[in-house]
Protein backbone atom coordinates (compact mmCIF):
# COMPACT_ATOMS: atom_id res chain seq x y z
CA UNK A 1 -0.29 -12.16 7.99
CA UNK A 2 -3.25 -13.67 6.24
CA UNK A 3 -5.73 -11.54 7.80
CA UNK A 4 -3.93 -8.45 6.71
CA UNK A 5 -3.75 -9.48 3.60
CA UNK A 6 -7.90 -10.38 3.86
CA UNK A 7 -8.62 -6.77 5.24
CA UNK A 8 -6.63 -4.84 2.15
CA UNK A 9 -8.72 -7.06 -0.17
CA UNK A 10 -11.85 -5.94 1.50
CA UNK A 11 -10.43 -2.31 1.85
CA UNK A 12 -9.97 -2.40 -1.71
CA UNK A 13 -13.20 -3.95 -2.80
CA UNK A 14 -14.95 -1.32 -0.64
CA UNK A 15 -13.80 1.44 -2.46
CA UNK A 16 -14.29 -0.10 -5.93
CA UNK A 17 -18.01 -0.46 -4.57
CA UNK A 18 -18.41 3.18 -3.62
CA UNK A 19 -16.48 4.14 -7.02
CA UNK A 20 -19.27 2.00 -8.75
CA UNK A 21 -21.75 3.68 -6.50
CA UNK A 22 -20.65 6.89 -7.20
CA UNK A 23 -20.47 6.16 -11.07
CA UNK A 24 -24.20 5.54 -11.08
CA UNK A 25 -25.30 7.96 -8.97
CA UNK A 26 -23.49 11.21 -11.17
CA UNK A 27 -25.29 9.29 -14.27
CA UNK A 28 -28.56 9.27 -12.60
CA UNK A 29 -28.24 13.22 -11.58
CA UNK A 30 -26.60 13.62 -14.89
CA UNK A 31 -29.96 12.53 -16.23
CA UNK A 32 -32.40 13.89 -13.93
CA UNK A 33 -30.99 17.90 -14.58
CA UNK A 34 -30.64 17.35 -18.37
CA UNK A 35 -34.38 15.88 -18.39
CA UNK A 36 -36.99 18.87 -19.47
CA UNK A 37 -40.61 18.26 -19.42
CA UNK A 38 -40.72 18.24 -23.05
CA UNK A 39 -37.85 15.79 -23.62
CA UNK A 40 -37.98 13.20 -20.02
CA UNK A 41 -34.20 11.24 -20.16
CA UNK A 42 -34.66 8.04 -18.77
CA UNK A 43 -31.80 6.90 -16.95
CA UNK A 44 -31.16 3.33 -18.59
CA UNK A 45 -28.74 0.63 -17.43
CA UNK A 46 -27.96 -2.96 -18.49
CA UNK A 47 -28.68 -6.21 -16.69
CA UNK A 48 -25.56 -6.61 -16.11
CA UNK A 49 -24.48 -3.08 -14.38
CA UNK A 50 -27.56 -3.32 -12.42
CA UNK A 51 -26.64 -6.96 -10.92
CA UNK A 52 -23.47 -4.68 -10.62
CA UNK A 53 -24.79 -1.33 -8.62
CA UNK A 54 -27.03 -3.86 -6.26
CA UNK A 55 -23.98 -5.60 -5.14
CA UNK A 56 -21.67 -2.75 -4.49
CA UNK A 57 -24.25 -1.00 -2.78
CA UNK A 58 -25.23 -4.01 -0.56
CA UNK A 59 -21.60 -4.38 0.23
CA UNK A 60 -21.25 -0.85 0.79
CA UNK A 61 -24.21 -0.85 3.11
CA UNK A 62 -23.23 -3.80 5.15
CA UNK A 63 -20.04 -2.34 5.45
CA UNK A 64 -20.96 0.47 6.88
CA UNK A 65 -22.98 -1.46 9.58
CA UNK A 66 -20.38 -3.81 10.20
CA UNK A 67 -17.38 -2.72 9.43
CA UNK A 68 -15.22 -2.95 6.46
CA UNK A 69 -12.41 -5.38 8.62
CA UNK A 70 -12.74 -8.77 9.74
């Protein structure tokens, strides 16, 4: 019972990570295409969101090594 209840928390934690992967990585091509040689866009992000992408996409990584249940 507990474990089940431990591997739907991770389930859903997983996907929130890929969703915050995902997030980033439409901004950063959002950027990149809209970017001319004239006019470079920077793609910018706070302290705080970066802390953010690192540890959904470490989580994301290890749990596609791993495995996402216990």
């Amino acid at each position: 019972m507990l474990i089940e209840i431990i591997n739907r928390v991770l389930t859903t934690l997983f996907f929130m990570a890929l969703l915050v992967t995902l997030r980033h990585v439409y901004y950063f091509i959002q950027a990149y295409f809209t970017s001319t040689e004239e006019e470079p866009v920077k793609y910018k992000t706070s302290p705080q969101s970066l802390i953010w992408l690192c540890l959904s996409m470490a989580y994301v990584f290890a749990a596609l090594v791993n495995g996402v249940m216990l």
